[in-house]
Every structure is written in structure tokens, then in C-alpha cells.
PDB file of N, CA and C in Angstrom:
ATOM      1  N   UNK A   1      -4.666 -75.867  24.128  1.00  0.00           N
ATOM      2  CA  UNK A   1      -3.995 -75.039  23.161  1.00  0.00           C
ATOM      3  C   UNK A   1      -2.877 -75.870  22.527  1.00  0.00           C
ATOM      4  N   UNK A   2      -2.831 -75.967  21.090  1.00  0.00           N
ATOM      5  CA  UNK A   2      -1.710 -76.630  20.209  1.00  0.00           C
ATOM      6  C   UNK A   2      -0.609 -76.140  20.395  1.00  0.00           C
ATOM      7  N   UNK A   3       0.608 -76.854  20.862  1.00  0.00           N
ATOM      8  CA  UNK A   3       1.790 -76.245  20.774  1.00  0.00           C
ATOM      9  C   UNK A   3       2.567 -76.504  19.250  1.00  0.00           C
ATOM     10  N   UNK A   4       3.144 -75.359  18.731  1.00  0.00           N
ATOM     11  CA  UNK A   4       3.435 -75.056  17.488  1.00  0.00           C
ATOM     12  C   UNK A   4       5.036 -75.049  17.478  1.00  0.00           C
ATOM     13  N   UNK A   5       5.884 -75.589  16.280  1.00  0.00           N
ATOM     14  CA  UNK A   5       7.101 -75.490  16.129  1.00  0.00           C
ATOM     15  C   UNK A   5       7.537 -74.323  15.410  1.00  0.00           C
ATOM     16  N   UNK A   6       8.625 -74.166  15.441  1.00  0.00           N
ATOM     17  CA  UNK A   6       8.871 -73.303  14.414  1.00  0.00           C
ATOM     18  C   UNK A   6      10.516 -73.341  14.160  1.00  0.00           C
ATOM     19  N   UNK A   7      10.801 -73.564  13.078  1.00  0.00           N
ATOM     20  CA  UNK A   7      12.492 -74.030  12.242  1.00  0.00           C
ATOM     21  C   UNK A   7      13.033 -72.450  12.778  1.00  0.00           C
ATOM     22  N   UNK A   8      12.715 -71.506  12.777  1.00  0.00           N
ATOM     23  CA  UNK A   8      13.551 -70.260  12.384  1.00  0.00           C
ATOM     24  C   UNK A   8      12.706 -69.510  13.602  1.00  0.00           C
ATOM     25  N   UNK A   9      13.240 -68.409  14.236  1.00  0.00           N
ATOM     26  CA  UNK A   9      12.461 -66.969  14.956  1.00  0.00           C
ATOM     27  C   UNK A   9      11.769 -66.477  13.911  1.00  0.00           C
ATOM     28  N   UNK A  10      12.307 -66.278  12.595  1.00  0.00           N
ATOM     29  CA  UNK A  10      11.801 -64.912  11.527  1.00  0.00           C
ATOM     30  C   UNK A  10      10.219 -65.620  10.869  1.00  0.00           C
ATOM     31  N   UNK A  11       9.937 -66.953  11.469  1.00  0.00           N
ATOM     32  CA  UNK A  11       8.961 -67.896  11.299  1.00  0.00           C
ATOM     33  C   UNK A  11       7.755 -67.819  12.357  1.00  0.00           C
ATOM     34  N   UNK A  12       8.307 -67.183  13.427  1.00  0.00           N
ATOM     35  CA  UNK A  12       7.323 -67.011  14.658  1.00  0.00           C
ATOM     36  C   UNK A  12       6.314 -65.678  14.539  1.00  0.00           C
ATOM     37  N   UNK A  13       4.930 -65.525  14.746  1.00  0.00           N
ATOM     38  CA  UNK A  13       4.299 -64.610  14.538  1.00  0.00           C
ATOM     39  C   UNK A  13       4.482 -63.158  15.354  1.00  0.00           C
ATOM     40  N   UNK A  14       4.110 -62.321  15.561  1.00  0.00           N
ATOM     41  CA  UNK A  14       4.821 -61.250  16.425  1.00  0.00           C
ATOM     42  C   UNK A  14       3.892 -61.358  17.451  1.00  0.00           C
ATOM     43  N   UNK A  15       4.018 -60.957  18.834  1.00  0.00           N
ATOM     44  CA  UNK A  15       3.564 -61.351  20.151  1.00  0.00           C
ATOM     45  C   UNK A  15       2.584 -59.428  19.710  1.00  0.00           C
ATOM     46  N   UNK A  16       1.439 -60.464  20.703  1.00  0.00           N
ATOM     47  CA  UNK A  16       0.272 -59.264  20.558  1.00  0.00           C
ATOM     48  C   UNK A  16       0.499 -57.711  21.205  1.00  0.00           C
ATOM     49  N   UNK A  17       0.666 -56.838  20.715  1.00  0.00           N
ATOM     50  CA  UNK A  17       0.810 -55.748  21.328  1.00  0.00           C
ATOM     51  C   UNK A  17      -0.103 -55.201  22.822  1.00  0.00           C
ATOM     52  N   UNK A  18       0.650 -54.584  23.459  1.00  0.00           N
ATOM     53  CA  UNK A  18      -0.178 -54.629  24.684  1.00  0.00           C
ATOM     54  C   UNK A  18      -0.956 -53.538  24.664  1.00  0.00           C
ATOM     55  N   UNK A  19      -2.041 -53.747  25.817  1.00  0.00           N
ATOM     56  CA  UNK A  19      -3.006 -52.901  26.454  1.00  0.00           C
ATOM     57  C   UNK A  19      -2.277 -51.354  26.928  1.00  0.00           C
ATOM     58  N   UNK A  20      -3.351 -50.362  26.723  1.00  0.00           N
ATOM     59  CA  UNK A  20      -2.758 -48.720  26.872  1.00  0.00           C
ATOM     60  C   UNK A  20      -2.534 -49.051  28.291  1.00  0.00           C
ATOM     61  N   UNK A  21      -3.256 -50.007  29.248  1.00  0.00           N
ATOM     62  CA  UNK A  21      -3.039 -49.640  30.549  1.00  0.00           C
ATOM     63  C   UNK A  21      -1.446 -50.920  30.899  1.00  0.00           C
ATOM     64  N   UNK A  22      -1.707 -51.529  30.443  1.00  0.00           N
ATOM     65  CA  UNK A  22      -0.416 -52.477  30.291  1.00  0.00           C
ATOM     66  C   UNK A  22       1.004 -51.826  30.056  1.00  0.00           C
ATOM     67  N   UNK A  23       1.166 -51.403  28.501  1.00  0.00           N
ATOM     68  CA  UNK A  23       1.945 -50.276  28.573  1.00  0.00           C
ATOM     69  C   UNK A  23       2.358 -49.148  29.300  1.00  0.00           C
ATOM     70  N   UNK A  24       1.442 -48.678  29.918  1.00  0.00           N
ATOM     71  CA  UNK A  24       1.694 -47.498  30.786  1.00  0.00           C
ATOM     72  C   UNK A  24       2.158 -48.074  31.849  1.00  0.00           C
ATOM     73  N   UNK A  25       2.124 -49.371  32.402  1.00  0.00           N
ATOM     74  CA  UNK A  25       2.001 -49.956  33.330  1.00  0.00           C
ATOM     75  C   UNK A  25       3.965 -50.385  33.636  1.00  0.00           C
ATOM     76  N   UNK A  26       4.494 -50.998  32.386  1.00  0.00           N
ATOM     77  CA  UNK A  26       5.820 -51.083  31.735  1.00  0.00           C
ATOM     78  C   UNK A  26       6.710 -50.389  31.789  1.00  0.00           C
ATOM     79  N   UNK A  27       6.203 -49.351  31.047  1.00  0.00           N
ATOM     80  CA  UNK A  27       6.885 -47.954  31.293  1.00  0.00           C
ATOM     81  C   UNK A  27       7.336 -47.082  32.248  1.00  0.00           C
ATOM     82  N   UNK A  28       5.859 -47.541  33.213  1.00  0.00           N
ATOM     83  CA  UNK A  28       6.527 -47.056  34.702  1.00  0.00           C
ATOM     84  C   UNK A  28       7.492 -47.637  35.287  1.00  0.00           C
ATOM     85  N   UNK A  29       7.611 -49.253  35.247  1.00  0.00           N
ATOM     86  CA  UNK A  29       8.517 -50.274  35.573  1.00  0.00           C
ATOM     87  C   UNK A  29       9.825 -49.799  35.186  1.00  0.00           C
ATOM     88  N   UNK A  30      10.125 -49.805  34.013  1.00  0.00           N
ATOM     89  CA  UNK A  30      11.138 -49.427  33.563  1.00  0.00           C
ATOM     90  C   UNK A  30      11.753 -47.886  33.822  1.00  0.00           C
ATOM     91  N   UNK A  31      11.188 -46.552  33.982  1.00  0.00           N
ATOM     92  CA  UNK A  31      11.286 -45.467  34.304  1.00  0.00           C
ATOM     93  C   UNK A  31      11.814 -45.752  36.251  1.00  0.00           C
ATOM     94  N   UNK A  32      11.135 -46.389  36.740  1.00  0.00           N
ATOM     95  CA  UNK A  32      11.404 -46.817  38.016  1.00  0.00           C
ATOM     96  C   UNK A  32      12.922 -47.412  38.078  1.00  0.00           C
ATOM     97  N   UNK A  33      13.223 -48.409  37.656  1.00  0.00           N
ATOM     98  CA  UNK A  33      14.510 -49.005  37.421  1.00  0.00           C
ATOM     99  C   UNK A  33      15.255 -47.933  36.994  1.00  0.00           C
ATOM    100  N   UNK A  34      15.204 -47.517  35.979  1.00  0.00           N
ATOM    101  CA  UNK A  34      16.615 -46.943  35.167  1.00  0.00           C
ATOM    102  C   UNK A  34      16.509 -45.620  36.405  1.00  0.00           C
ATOM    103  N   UNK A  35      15.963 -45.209  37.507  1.00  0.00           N
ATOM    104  CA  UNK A  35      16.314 -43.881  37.897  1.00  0.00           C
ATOM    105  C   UNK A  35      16.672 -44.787  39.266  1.00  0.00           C
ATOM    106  N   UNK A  36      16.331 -45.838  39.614  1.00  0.00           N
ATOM    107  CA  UNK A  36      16.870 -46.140  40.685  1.00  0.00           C
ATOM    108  C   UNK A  36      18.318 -47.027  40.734  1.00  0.00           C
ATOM    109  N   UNK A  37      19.042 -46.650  39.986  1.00  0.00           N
ATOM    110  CA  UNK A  37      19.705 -47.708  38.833  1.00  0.00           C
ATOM    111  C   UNK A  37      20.908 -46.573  38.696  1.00  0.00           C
ATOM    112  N   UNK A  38      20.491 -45.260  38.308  1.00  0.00           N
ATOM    113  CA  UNK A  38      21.242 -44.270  37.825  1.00  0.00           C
ATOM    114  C   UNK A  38      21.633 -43.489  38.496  1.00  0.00           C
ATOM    115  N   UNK A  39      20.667 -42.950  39.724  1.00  0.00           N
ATOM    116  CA  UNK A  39      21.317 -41.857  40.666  1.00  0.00           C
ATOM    117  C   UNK A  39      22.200 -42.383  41.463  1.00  0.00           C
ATOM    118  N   UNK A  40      23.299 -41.107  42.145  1.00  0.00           N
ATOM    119  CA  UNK A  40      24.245 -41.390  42.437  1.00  0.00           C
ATOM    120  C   UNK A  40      24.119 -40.647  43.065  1.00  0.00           C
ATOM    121  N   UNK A  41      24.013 -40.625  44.601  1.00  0.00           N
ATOM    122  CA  UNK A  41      23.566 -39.717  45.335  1.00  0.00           C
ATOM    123  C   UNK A  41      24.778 -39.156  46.378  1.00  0.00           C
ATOM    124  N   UNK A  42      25.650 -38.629  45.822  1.00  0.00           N
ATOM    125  CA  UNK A  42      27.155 -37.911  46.715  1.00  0.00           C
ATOM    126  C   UNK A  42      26.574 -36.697  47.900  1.00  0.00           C
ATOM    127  N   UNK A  43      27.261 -36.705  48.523  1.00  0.00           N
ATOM    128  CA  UNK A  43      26.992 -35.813  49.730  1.00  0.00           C
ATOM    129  C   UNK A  43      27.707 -34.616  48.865  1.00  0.00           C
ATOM    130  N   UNK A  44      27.178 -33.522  49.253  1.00  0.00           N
ATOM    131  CA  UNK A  44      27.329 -32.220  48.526  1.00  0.00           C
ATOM    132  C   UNK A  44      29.006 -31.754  49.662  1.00  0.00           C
ATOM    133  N   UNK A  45      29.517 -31.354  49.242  1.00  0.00           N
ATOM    134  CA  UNK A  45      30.940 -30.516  50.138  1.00  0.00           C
ATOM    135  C   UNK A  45      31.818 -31.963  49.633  1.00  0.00           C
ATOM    136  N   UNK A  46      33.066 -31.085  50.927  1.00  0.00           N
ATOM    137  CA  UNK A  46      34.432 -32.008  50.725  1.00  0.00           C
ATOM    138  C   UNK A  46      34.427 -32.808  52.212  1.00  0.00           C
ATOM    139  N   UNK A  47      34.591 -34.158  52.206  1.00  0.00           N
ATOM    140  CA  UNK A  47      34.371 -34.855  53.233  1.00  0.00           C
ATOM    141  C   UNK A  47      36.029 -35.076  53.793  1.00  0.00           C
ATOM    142  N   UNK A  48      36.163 -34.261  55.269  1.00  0.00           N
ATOM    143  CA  UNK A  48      37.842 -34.564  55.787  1.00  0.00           C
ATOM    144  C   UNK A  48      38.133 -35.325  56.360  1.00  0.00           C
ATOM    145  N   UNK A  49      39.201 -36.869  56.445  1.00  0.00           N
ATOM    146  CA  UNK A  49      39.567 -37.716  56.887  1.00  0.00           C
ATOM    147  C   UNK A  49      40.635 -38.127  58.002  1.00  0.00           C
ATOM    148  N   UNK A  50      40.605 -38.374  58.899  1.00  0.00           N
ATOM    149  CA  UNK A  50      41.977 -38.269  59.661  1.00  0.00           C
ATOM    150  C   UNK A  50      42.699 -38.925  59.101  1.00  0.00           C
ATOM    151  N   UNK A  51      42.336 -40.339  58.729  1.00  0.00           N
ATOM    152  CA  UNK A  51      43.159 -41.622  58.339  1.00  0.00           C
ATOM    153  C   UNK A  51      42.964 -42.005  56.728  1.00  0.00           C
ATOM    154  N   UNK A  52      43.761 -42.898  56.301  1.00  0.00           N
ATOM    155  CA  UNK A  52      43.539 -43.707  55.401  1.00  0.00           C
ATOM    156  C   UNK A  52      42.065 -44.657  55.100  1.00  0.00           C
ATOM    157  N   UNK A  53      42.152 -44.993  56.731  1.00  0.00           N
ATOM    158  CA  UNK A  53      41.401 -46.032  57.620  1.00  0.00           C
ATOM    159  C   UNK A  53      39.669 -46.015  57.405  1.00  0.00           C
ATOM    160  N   UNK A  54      39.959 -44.439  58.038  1.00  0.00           N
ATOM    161  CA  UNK A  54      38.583 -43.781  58.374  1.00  0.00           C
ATOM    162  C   UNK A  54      37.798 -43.642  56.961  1.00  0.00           C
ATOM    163  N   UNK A  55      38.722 -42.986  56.088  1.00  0.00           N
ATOM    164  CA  UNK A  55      38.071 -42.833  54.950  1.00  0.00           C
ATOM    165  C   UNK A  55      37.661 -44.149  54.168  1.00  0.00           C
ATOM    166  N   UNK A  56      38.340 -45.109  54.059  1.00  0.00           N
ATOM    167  CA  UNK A  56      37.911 -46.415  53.400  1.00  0.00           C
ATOM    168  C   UNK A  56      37.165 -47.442  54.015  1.00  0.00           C
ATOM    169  N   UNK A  57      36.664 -47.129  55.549  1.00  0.00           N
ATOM    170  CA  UNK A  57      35.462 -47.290  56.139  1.00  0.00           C
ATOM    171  C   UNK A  57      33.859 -46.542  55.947  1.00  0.00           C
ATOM    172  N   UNK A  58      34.035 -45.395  55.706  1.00  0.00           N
ATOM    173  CA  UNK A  58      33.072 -44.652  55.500  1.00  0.00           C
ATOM    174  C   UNK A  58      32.715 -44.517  53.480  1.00  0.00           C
ATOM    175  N   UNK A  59      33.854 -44.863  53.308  1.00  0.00           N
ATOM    176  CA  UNK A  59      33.511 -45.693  52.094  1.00  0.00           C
ATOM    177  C   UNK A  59      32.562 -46.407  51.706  1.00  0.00           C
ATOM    178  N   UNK A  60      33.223 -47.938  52.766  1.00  0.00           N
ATOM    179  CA  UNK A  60      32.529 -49.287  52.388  1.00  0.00           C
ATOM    180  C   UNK A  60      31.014 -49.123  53.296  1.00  0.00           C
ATOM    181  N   UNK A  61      30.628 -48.174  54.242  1.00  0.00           N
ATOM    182  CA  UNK A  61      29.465 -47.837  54.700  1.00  0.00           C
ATOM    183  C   UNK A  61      28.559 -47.247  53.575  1.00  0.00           C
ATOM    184  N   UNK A  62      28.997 -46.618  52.784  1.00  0.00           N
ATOM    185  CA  UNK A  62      28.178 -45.625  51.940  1.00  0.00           C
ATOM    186  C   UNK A  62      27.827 -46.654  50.677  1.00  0.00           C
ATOM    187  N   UNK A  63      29.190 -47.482  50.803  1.00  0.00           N
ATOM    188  CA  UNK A  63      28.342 -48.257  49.160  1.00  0.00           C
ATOM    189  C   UNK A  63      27.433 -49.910  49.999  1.00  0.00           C
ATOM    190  N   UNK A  64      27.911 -49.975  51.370  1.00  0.00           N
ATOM    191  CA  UNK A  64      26.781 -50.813  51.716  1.00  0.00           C
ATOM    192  C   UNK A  64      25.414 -50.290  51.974  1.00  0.00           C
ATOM    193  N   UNK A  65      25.208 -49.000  52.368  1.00  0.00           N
ATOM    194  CA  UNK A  65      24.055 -48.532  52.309  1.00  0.00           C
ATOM    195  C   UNK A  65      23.188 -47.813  51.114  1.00  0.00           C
ATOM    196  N   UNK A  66      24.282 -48.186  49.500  1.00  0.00           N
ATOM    197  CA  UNK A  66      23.668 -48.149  48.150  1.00  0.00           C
ATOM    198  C   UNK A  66      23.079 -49.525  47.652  1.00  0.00           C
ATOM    199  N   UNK A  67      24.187 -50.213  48.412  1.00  0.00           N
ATOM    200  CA  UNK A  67      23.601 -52.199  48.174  1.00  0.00           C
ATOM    201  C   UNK A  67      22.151 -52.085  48.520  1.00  0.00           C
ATOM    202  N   UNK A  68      21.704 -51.543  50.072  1.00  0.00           N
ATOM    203  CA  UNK A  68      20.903 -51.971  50.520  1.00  0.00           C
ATOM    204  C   UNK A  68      19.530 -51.442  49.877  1.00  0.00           C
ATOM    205  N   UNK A  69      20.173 -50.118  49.352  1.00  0.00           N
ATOM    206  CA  UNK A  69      19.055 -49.408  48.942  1.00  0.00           C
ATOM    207  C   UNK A  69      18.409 -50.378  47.677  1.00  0.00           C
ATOM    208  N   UNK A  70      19.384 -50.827  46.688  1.00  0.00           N
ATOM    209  CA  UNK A  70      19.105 -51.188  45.474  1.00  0.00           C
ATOM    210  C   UNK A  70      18.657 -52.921  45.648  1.00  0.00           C
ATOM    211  N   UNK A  71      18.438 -53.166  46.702  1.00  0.00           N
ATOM    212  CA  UNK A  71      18.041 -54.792  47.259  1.00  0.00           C
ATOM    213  C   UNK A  71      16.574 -54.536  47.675  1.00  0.00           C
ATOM    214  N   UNK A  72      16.203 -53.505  48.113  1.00  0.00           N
ATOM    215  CA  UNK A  72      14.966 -53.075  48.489  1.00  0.00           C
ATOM    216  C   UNK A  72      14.252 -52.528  47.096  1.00  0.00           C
ATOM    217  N   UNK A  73      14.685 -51.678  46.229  1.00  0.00           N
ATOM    218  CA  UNK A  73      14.209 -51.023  45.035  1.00  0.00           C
ATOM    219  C   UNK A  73      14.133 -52.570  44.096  1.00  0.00           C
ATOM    220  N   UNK A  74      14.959 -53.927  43.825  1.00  0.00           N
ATOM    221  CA  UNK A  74      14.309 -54.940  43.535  1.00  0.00           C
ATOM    222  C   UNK A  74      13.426 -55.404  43.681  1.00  0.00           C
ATOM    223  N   UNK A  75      13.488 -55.997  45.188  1.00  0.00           N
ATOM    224  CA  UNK A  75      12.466 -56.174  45.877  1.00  0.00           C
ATOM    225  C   UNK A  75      10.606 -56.051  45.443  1.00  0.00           C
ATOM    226  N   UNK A  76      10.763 -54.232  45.396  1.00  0.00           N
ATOM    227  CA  UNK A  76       9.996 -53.616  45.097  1.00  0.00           C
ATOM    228  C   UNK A  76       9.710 -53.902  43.666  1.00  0.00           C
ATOM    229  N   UNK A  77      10.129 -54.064  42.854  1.00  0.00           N
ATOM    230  CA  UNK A  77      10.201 -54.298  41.469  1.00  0.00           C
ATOM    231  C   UNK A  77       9.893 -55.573  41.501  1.00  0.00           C
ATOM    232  N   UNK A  78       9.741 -56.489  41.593  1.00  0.00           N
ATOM    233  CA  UNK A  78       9.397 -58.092  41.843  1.00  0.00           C
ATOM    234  C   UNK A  78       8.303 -58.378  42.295  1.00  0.00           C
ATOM    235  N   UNK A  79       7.566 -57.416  43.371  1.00  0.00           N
ATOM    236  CA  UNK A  79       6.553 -57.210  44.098  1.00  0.00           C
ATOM    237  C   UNK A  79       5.450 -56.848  43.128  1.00  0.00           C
TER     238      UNK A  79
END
């Protein structure tokens, strides 16, 4: 296959539109991401703290166990 130059982008031909199953295929990709991406999943009620301590532990637990979630939902997405 000839590799082709091109001076400008507005010079490059437009990339072939994809397959219905391709597309659908994309779409799911992307529908997948943006909801695993977006929810924010808070515990329903008011959570009571003894300490300062306690609470900014159970903190950094809750957003390490959003890390982990969203390292696995990559993962999955890469796969």
C-alpha cells in the first residue's frame, strides 16, 4: 500500500464510515465509559463520626475503593 502525503488535514480524504455492527459496537464502548465515569455512588442517610480522624479515614477508604472500581472498569475497556 502507497503511503500518501498530505500539506494540509482539509487535504486528507474522510476515513470510511463504519459497519452497523461496528458502530453499535462503539457506542456501547462509549455508553459503558461515560456511566462508569459518571456515577457517584453515596451511601443514602447521614454518616456519624466520632473523630475528625475516623471520618477522613473512611473517606480515603471510599475514594480508594472508587479508584479501584474505575482501574477494573478500564481494564475492562482495554480488554
Amino acid at each position: 500500500m502507497p503511503v500518501r502525503r498530505y500539506r494540509d488535514v482539509s487535504q486528507m480524504p474522510p476515513p470510511p464510515p463504519p459497519s452497523q455492527g461496528e458502530l453499535g459496537r462503539r457506542i456501547r464502548v462509549v455508553w459503558a465509559r461515560a456511566a462508569a465515569m459518571a456515577c457517584f455512588q453515596a451511601r443514602p442517610g447521614v454518616q456519624r463520626f466520632r473523630s475528625v480522624e475516623e471520618a477522613s479515614e473512611a473517606k480515603e477508604r471510599e475514594t480508594d475503593e472508587r479508584v479501584r472500581q474505575l482501574q477494573a472498569a478500564r481494564k475492562a475497556w482495554t480488554d
